[in-house]
Protein backbone atom coordinates (compact mmCIF):
# COMPACT_ATOMS: atom_id res chain seq x y z
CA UNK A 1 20.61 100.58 -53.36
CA UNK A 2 18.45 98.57 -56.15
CA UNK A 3 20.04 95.36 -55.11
CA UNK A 4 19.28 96.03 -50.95
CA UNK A 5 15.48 96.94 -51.82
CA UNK A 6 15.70 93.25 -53.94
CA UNK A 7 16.90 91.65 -51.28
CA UNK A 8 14.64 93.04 -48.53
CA UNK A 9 11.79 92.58 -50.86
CA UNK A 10 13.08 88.93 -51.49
CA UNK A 11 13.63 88.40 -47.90
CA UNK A 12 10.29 89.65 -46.80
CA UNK A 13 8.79 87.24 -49.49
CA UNK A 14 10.27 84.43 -48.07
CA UNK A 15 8.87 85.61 -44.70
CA UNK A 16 5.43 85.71 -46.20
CA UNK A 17 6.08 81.92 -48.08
CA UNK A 18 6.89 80.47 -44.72
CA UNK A 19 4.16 81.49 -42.43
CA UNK A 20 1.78 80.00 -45.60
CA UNK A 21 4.10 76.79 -45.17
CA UNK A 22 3.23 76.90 -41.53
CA UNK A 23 -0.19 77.75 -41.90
CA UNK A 24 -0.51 74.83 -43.92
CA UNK A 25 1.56 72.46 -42.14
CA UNK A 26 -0.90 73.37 -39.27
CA UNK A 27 -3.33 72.93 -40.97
CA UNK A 28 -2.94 69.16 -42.06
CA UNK A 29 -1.35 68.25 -38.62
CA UNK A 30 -4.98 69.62 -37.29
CA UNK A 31 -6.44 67.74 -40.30
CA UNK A 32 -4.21 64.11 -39.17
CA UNK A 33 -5.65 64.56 -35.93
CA UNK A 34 -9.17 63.77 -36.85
CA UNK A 35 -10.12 59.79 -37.35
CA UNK A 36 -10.20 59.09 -41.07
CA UNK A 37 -10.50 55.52 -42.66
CA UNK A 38 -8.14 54.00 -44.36
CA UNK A 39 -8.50 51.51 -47.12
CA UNK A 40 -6.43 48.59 -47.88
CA UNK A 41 -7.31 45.89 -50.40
CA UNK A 42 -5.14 42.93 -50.58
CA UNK A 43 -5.24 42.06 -54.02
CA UNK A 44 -6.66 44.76 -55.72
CA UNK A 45 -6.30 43.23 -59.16
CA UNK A 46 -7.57 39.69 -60.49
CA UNK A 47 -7.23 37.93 -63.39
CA UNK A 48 -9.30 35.96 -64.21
CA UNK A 49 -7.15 33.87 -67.47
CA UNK A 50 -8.92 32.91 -70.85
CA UNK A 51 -12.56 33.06 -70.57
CA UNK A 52 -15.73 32.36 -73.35
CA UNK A 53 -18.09 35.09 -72.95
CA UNK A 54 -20.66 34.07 -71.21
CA UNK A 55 -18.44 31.51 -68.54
CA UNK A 56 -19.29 32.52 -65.00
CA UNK A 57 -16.37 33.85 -62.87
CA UNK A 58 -16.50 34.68 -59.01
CA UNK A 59 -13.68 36.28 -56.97
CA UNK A 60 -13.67 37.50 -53.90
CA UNK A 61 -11.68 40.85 -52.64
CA UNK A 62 -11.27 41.51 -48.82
CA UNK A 63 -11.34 44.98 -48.32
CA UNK A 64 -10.33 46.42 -44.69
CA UNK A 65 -10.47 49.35 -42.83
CA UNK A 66 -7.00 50.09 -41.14
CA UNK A 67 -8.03 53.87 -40.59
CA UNK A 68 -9.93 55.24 -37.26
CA UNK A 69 -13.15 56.08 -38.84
CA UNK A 70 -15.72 54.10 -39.89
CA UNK A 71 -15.18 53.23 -44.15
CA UNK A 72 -18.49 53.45 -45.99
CA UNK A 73 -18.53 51.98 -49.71
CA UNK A 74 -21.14 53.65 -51.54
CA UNK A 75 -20.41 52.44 -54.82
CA UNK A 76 -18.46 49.70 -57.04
CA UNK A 77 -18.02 49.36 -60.62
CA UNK A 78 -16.48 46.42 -62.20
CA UNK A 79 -13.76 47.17 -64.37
């Protein structure tokens, strides 16, 4: 009898874990279907070699949008 009321109570557990795991999963498929941007930077690292301090250095990164949404940078800091 202690190892049925386990099991039911295990059983109705998993019951209640998978309506949360659809829940969620409805949740981000609502989420996906909302236009979000999507960054991709070609070459997201540069190096620049041996340098004096001081030299000047200049390198450009192309950063796209591949998402739906418009991509707003609000901020950069050099590294």
């Amino acid at each position: 009898m202690l190892v049925l009321g386990s099991v039911t109570a295990s059983a109705a557990d998993q019951t209640d874990d998978a309506d949360k795991g659809d829940a969620a999963a409805q949740a981000m498929e609502e989420d996906a279907a909302e236009p979000l941007p999507g960054i991709l930077i070609d070459e997201p690292v540069f190096d620049f070699g041996s340098l004096y301090e001081g030299d000047p250095v200049v390198h450009t990164f192309v950063i796209r949008n591949k998402g739906d949404a418009g991509l707003v940078i609000e901020k950069v800091k050099p590294g």
